[in-house]
N, C-alpha and C. Protein backbone atom coordinates (compact mmCIF):
# COMPACT_ATOMS: atom_id res chain seq x y z
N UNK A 1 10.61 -9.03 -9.95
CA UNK A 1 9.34 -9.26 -9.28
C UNK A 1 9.56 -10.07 -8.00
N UNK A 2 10.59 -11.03 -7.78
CA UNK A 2 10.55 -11.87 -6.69
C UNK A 2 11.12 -11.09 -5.49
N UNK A 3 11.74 -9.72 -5.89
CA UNK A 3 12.29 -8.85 -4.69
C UNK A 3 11.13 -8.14 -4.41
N UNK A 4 10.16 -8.15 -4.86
CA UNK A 4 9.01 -7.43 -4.55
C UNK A 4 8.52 -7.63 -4.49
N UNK A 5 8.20 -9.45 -4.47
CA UNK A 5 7.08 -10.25 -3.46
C UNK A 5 7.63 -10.40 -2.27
N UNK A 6 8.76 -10.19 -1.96
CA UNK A 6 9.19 -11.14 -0.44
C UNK A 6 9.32 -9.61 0.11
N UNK A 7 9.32 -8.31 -0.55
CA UNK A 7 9.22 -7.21 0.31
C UNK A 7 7.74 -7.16 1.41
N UNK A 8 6.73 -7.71 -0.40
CA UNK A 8 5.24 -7.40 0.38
C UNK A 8 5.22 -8.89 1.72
N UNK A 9 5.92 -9.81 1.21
CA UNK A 9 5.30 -10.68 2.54
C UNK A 9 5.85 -10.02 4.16
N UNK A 10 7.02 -9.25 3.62
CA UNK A 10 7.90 -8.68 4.99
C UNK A 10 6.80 -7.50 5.19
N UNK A 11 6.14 -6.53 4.39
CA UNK A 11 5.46 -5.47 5.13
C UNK A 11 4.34 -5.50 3.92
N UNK A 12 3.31 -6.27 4.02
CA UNK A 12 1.87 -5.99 3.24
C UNK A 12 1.51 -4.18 2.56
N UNK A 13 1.41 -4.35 4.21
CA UNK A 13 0.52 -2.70 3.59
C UNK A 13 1.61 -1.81 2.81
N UNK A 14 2.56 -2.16 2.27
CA UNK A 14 4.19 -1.30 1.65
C UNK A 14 2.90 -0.60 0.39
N UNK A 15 1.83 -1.19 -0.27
CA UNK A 15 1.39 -0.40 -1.05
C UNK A 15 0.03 0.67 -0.97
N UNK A 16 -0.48 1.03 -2.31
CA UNK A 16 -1.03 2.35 -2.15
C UNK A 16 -2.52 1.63 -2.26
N UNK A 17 -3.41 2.43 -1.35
CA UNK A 17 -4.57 1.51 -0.64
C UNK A 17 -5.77 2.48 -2.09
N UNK A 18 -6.42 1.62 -3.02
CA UNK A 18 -6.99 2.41 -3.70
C UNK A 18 -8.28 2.47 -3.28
N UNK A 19 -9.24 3.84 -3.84
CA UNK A 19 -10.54 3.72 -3.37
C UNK A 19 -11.44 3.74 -4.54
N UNK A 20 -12.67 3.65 -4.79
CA UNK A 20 -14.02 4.10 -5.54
C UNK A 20 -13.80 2.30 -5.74
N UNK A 21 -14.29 1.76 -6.64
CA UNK A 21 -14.49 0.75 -7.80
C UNK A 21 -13.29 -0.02 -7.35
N UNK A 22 -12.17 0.28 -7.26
CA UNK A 22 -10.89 -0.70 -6.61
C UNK A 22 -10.64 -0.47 -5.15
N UNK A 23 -11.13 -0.48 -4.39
CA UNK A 23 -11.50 -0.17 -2.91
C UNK A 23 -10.88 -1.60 -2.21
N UNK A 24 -9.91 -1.63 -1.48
CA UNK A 24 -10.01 -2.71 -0.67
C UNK A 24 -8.10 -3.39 -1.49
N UNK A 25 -8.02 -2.33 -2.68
CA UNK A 25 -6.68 -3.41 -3.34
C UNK A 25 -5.69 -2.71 -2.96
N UNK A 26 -4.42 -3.18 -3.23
CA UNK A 26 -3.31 -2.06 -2.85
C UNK A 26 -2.29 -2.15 -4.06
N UNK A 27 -1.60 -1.32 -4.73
CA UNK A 27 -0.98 -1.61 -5.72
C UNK A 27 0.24 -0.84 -5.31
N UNK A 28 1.38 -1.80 -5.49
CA UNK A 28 2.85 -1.12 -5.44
C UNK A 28 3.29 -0.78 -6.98
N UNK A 29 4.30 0.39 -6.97
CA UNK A 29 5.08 0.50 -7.94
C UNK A 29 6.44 0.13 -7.59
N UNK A 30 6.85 -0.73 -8.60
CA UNK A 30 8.37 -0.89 -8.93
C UNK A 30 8.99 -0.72 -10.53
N UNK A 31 10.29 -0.46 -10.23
CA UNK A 31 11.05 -0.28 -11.25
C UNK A 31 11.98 -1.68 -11.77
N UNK A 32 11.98 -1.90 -13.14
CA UNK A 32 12.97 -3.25 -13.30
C UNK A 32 13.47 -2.86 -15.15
N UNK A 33 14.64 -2.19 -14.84
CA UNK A 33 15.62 -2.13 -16.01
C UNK A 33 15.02 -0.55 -15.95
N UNK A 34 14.64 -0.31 -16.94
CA UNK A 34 14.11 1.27 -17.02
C UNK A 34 12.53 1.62 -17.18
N UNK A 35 12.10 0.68 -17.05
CA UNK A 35 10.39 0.20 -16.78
C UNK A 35 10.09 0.23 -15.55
N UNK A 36 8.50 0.82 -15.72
CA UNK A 36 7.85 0.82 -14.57
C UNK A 36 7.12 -0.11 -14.27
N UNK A 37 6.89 -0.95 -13.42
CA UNK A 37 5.93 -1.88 -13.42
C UNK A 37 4.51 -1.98 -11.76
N UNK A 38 3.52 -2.06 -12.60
CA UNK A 38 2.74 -2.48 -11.09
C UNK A 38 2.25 -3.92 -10.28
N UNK A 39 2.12 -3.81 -9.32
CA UNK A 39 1.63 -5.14 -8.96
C UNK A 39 0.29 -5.08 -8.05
N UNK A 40 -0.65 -5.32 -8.27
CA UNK A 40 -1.75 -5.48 -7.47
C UNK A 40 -1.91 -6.52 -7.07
N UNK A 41 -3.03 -6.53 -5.30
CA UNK A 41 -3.05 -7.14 -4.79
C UNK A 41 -3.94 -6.93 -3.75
N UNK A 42 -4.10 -8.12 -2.70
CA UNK A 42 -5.28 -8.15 -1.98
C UNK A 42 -4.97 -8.42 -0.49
N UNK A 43 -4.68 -8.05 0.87
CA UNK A 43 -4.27 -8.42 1.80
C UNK A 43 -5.72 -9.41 2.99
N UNK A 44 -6.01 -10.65 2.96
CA UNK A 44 -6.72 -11.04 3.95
C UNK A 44 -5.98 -11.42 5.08
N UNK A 45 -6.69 -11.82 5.99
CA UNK A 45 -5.96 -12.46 7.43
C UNK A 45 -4.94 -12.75 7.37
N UNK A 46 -4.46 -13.83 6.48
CA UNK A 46 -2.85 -14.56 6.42
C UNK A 46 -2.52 -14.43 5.50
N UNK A 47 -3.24 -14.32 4.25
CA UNK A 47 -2.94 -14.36 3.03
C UNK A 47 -2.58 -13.11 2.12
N UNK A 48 -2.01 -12.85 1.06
CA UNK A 48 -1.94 -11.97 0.21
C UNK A 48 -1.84 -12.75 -1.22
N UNK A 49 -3.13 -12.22 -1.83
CA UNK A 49 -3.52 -12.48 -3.10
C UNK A 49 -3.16 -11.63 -3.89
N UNK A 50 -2.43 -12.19 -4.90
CA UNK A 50 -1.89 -11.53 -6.10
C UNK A 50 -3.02 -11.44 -7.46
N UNK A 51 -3.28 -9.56 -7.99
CA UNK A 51 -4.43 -9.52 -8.36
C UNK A 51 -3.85 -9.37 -10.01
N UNK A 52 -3.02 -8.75 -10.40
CA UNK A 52 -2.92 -8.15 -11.67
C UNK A 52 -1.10 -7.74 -11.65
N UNK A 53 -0.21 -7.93 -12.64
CA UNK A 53 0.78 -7.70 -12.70
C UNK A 53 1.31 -6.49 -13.77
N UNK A 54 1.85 -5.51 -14.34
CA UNK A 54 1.42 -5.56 -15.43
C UNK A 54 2.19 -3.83 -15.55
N UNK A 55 2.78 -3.40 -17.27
CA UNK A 55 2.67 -2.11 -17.29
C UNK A 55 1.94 -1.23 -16.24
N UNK A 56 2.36 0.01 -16.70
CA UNK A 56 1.08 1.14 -16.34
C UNK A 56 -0.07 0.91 -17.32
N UNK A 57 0.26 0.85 -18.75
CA UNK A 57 -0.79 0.92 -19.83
C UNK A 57 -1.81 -0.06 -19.64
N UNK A 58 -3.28 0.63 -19.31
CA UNK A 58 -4.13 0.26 -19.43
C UNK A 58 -4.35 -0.80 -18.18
N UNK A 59 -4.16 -0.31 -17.30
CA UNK A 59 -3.45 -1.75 -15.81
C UNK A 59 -4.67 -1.51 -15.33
N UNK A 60 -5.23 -0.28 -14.79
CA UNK A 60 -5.94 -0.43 -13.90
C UNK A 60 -7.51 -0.27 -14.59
N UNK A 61 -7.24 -0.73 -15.85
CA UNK A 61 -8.80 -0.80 -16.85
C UNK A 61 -9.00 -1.82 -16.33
N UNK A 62 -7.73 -2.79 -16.92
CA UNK A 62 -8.02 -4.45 -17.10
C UNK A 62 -8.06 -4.73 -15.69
N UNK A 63 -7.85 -3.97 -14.46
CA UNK A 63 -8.04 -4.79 -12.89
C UNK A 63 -9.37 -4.28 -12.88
N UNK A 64 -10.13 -3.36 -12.94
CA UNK A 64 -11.33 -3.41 -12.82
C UNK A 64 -12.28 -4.53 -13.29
N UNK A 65 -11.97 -5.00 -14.85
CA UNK A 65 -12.42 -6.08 -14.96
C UNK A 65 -12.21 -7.40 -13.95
């Protein structure tokens, strides 16, 4: 995960811009051992907010919440 926070601080938009109900988040995929993992997130002015970490299973239920 820490190679794939300091990717997003080097290029934000590196992820996939979602729309309807998650509109506005961007979620990357990475791989770590033979797992897939996602990371969501939020890009403002300076900042990038970290939204949800997590499997595929059931990831983007629990970010809607």
């Amino acid at each position: 995960m820490d190679e794939q926070l300091r990717a997003l601080v080097e290029q934000p938009e590196a992820g996939d811009m979602k729309r309807g109900d998650l509109a506005g988040i961007r979620v990357v995929k990475y791989k770590h051992n033979t797992q897939q993992w996602l990371l969501a997130y939020e890009v403002t002015e300076e900042t990038i907010v970290l939204l949800a970490h997590g499997s595929h299973e059931n990831f983007y239920t629990n970010l809607k919440r």
